[in-house]
PDB file of N, CA and C in Angstrom:
ATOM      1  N   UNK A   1       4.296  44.558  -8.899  1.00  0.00           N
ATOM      2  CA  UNK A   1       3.422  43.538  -8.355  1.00  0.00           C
ATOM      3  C   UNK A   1       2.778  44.046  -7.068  1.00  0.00           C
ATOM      4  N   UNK A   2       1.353  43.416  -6.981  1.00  0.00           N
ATOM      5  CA  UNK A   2       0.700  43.899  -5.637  1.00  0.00           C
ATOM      6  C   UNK A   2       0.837  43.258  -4.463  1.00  0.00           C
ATOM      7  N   UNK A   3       1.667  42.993  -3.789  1.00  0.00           N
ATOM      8  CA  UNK A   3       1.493  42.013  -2.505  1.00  0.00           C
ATOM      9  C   UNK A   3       0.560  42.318  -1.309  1.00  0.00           C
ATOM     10  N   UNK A   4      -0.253  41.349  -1.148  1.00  0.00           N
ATOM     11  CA  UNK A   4      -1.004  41.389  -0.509  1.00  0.00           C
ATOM     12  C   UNK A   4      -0.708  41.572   1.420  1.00  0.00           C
ATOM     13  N   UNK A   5       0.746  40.627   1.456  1.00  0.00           N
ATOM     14  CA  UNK A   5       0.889  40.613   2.616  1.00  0.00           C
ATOM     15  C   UNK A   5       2.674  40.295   2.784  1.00  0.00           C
ATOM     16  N   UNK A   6       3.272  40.181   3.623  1.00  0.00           N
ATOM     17  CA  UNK A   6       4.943  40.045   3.559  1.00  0.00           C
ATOM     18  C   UNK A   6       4.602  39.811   5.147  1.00  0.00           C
ATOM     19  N   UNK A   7       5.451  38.359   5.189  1.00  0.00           N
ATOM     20  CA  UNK A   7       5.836  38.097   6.611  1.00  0.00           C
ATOM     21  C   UNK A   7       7.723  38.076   6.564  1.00  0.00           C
ATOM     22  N   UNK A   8       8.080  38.428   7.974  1.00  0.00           N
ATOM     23  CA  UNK A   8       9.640  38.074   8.365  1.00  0.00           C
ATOM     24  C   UNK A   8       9.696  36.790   8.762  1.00  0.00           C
ATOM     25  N   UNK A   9      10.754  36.138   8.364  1.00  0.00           N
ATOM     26  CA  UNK A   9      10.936  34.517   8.520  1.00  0.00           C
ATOM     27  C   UNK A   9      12.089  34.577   8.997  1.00  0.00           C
ATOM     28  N   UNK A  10      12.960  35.857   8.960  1.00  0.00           N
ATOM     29  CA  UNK A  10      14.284  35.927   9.206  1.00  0.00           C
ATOM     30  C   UNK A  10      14.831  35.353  10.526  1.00  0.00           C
ATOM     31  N   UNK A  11      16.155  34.579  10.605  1.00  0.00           N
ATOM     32  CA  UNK A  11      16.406  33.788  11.169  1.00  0.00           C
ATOM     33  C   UNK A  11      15.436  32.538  12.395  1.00  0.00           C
ATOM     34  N   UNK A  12      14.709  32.408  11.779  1.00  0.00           N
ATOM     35  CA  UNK A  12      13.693  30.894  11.240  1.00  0.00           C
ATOM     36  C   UNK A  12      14.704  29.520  10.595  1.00  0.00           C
ATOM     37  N   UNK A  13      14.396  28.620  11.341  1.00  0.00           N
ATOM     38  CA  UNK A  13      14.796  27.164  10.494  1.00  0.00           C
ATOM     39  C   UNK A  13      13.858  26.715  10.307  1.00  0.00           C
ATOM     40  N   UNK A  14      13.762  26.042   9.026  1.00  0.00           N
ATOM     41  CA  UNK A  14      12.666  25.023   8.646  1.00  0.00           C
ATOM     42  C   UNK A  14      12.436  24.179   9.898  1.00  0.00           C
ATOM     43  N   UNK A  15      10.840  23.886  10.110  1.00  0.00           N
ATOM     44  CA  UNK A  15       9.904  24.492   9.274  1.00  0.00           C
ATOM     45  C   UNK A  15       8.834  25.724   9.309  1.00  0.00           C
ATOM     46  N   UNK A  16       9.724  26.500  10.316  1.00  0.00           N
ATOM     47  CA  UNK A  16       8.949  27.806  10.640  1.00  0.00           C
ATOM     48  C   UNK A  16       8.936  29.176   9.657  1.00  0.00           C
ATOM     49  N   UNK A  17       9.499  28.592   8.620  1.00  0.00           N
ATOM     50  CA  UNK A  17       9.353  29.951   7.665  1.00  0.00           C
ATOM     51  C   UNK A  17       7.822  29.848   6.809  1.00  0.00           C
ATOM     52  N   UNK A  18       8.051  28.109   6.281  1.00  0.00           N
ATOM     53  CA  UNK A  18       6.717  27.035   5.738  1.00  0.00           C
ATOM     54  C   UNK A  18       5.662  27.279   6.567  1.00  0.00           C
ATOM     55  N   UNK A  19       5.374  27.046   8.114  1.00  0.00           N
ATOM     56  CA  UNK A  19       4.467  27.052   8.941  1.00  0.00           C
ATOM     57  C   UNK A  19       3.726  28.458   9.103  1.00  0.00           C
ATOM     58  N   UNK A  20       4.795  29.729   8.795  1.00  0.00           N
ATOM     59  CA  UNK A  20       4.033  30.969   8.979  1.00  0.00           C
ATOM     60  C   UNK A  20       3.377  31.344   7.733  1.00  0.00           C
ATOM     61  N   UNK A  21       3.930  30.828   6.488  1.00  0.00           N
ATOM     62  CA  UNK A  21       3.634  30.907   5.366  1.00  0.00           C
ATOM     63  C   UNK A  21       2.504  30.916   5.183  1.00  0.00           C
ATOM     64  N   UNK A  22       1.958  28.838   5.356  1.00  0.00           N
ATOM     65  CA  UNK A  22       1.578  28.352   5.619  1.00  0.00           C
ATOM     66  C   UNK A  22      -0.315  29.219   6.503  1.00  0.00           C
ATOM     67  N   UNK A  23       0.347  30.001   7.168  1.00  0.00           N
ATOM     68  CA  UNK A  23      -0.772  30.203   8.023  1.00  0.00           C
ATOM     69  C   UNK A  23      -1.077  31.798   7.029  1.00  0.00           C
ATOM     70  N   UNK A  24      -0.520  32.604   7.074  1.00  0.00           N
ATOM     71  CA  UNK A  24      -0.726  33.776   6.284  1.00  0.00           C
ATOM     72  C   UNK A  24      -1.765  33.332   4.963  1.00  0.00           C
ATOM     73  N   UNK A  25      -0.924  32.752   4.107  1.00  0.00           N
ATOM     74  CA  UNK A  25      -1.766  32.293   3.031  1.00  0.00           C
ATOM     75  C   UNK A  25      -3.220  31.772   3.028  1.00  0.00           C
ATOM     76  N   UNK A  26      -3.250  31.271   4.460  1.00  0.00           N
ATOM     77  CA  UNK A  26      -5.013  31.031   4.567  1.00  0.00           C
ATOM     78  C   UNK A  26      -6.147  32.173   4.678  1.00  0.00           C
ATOM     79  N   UNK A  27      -5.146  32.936   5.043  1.00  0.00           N
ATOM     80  CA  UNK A  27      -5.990  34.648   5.673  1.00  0.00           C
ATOM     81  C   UNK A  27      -5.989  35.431   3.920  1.00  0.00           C
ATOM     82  N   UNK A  28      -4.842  34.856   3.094  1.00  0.00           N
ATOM     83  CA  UNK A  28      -5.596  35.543   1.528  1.00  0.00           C
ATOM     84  C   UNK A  28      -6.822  35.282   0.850  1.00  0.00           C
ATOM     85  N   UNK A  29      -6.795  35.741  -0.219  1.00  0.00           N
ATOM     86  CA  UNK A  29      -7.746  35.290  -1.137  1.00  0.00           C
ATOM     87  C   UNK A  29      -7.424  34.619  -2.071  1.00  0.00           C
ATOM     88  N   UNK A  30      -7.974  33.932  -2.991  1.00  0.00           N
ATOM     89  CA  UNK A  30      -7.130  33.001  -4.229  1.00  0.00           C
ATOM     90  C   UNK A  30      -6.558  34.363  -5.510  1.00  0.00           C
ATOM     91  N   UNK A  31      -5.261  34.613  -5.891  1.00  0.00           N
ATOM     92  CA  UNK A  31      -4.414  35.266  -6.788  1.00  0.00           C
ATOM     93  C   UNK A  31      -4.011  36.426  -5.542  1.00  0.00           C
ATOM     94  N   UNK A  32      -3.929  36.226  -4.731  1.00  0.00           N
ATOM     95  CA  UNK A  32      -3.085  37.481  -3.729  1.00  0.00           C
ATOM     96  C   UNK A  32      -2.020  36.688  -3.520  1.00  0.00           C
ATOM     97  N   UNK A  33      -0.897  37.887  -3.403  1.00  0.00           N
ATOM     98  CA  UNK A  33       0.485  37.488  -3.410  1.00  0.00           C
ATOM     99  C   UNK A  33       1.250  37.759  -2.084  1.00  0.00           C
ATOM    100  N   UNK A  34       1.847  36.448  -1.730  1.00  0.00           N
ATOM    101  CA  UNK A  34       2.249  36.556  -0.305  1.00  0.00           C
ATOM    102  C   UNK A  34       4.104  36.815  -0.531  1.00  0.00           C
ATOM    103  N   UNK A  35       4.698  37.953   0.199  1.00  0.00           N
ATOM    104  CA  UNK A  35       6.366  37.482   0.362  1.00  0.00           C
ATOM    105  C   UNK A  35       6.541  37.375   1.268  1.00  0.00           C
ATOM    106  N   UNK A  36       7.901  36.379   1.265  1.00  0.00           N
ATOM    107  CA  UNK A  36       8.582  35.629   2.843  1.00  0.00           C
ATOM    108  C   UNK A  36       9.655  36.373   2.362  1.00  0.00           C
ATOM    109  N   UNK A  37      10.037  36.884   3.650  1.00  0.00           N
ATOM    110  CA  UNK A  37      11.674  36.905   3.471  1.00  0.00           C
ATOM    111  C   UNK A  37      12.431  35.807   4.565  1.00  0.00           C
ATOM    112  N   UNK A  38      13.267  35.615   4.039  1.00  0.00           N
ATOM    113  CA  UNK A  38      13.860  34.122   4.674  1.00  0.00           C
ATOM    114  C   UNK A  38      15.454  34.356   4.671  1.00  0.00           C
ATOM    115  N   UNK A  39      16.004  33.840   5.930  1.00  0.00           N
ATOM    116  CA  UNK A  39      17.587  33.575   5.988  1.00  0.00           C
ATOM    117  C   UNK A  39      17.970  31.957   5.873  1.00  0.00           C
ATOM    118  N   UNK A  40      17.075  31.437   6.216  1.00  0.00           N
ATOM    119  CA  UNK A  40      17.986  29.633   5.505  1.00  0.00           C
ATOM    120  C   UNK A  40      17.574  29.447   4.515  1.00  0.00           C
ATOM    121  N   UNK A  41      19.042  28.355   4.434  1.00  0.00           N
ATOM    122  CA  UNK A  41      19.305  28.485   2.514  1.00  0.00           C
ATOM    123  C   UNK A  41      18.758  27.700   2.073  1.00  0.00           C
ATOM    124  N   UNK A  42      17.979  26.496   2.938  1.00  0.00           N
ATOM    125  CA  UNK A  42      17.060  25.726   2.810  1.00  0.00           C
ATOM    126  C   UNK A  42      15.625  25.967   2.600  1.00  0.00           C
ATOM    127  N   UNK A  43      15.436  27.303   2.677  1.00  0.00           N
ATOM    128  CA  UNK A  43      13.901  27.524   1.950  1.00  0.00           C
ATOM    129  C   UNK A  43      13.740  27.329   0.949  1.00  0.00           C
ATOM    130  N   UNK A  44      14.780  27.771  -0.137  1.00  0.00           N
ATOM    131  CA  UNK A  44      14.827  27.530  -1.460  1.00  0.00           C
ATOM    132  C   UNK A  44      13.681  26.483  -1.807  1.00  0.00           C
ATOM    133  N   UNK A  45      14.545  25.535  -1.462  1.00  0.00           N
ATOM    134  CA  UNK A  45      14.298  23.771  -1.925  1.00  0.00           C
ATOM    135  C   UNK A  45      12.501  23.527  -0.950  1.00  0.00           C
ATOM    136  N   UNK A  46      12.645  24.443   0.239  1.00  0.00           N
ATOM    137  CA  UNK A  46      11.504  24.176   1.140  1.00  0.00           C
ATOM    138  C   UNK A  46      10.183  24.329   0.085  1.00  0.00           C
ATOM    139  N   UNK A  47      10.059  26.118  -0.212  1.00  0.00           N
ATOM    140  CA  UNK A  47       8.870  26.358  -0.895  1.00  0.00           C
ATOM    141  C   UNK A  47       8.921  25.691  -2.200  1.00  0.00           C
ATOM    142  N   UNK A  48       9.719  25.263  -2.381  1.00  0.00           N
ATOM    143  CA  UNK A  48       9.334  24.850  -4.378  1.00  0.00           C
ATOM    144  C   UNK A  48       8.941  23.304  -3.497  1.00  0.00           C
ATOM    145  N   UNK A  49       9.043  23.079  -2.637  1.00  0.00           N
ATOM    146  CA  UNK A  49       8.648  21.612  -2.321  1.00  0.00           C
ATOM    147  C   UNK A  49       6.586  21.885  -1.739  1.00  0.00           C
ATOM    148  N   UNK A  50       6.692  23.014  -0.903  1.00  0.00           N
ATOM    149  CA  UNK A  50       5.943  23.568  -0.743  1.00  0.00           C
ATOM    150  C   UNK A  50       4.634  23.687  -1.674  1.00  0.00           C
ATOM    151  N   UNK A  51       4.738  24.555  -2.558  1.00  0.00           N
ATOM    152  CA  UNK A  51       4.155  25.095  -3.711  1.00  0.00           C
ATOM    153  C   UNK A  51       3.941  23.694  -4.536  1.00  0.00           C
ATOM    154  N   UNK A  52       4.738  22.846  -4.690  1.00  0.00           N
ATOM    155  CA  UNK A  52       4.400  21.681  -5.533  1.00  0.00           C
ATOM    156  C   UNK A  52       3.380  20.964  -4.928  1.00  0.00           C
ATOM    157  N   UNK A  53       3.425  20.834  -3.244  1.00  0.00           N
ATOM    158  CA  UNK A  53       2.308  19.827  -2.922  1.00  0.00           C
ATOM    159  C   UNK A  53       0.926  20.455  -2.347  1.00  0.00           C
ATOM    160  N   UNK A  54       1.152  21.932  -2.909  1.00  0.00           N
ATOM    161  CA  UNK A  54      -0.491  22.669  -1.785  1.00  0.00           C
ATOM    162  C   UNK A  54      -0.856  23.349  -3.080  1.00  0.00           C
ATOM    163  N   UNK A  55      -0.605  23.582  -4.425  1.00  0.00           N
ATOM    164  CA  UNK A  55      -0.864  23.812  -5.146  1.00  0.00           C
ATOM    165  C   UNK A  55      -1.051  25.422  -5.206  1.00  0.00           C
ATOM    166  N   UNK A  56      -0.296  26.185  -4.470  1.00  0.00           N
ATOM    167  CA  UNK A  56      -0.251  27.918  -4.713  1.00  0.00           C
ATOM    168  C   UNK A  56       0.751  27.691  -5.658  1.00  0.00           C
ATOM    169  N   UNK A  57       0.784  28.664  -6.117  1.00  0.00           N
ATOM    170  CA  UNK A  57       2.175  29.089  -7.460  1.00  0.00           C
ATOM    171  C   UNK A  57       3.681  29.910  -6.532  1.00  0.00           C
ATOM    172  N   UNK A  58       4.403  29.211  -7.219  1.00  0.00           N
ATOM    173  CA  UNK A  58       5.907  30.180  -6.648  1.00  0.00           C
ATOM    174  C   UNK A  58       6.264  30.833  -7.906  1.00  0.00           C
ATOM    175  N   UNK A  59       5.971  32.275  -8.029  1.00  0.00           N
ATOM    176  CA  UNK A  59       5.986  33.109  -8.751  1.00  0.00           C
ATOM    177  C   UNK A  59       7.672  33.645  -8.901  1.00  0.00           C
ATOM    178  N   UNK A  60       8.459  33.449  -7.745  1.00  0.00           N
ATOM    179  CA  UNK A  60       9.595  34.022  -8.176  1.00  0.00           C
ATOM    180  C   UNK A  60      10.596  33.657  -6.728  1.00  0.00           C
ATOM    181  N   UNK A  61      12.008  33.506  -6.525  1.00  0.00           N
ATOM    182  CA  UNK A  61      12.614  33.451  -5.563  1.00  0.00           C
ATOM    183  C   UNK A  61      13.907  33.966  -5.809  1.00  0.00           C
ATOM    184  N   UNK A  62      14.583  34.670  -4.789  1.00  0.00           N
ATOM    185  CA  UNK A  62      15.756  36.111  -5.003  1.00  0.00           C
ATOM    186  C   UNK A  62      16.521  35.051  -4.078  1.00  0.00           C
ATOM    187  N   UNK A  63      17.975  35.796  -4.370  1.00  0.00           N
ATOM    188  CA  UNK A  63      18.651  35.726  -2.898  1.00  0.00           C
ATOM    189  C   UNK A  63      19.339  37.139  -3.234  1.00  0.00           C
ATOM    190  N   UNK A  64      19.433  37.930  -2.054  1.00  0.00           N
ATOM    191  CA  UNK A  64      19.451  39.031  -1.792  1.00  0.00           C
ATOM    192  C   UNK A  64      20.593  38.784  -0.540  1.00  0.00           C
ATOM    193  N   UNK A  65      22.191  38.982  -0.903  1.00  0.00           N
ATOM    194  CA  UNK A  65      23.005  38.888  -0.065  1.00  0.00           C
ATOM    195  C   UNK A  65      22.525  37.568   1.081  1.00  0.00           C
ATOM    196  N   UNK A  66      22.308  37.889   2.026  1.00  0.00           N
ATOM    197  CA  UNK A  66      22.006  36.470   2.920  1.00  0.00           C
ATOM    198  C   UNK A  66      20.541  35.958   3.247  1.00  0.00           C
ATOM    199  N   UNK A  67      19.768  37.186   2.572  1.00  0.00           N
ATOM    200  CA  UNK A  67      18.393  36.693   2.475  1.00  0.00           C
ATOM    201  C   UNK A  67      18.113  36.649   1.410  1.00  0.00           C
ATOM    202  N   UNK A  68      16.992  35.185   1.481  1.00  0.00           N
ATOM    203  CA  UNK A  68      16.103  34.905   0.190  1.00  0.00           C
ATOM    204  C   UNK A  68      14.542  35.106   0.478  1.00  0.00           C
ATOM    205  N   UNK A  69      13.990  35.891  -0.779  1.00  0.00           N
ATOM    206  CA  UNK A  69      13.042  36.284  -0.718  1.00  0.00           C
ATOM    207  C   UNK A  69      12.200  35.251  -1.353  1.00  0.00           C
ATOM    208  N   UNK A  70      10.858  34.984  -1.160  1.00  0.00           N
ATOM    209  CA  UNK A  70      10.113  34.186  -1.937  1.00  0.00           C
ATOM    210  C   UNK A  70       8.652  34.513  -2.032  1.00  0.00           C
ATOM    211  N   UNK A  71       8.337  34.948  -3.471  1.00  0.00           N
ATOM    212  CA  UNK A  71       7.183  35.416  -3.707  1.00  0.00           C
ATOM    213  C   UNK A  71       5.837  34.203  -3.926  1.00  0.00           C
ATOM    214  N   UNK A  72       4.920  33.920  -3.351  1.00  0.00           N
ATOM    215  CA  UNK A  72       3.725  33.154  -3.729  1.00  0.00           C
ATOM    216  C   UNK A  72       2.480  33.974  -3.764  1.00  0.00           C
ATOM    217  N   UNK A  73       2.092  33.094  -4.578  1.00  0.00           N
ATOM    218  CA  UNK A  73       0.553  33.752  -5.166  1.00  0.00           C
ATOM    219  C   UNK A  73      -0.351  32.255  -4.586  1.00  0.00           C
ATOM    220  N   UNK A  74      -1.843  32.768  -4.315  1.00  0.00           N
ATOM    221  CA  UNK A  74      -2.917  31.710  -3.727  1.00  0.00           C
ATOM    222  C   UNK A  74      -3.003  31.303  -4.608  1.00  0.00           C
ATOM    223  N   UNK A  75      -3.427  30.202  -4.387  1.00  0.00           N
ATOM    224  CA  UNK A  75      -4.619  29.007  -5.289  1.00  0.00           C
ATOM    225  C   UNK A  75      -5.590  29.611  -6.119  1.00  0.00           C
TER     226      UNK A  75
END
């Protein structure tokens, strides 16, 4: 996969993993793929809440020992 861009969210609490996300994703284009890497376990539930109400796609989400990764694609 091509990612367009990867921000660190690492040790971030909601809602600053969402908020940087959030801001990155405006600087894509529509089908560029953004990853977060994230340490609360509450992103999970964050971006699929995320992605449901802004309408980007959540293409995929890891947990990787104590980080979770979360892949989105634009609008």
């Amino acid at each position: 996969m091509d990612i367009a861009k990867e921000i660190d969210t690492r040790g971030l609490n909601c809602p600053l993993p969402i908020l940087k996300a959030k801001k990155a994703l405006a600087e894509l284009e529509s089908g560029q793929l953004l990853k977060v890497v994230a340490t609360d376990p509450g992103s999970l539930r964050d971006f699929q809440a995320f992605t449901r109400q802004t309408g980007h796609e959540l293409v995929e989400q890891q947990t990787l020992g104590s980080e979770f990764i979360h892949l989105l694609r634009h609008r």
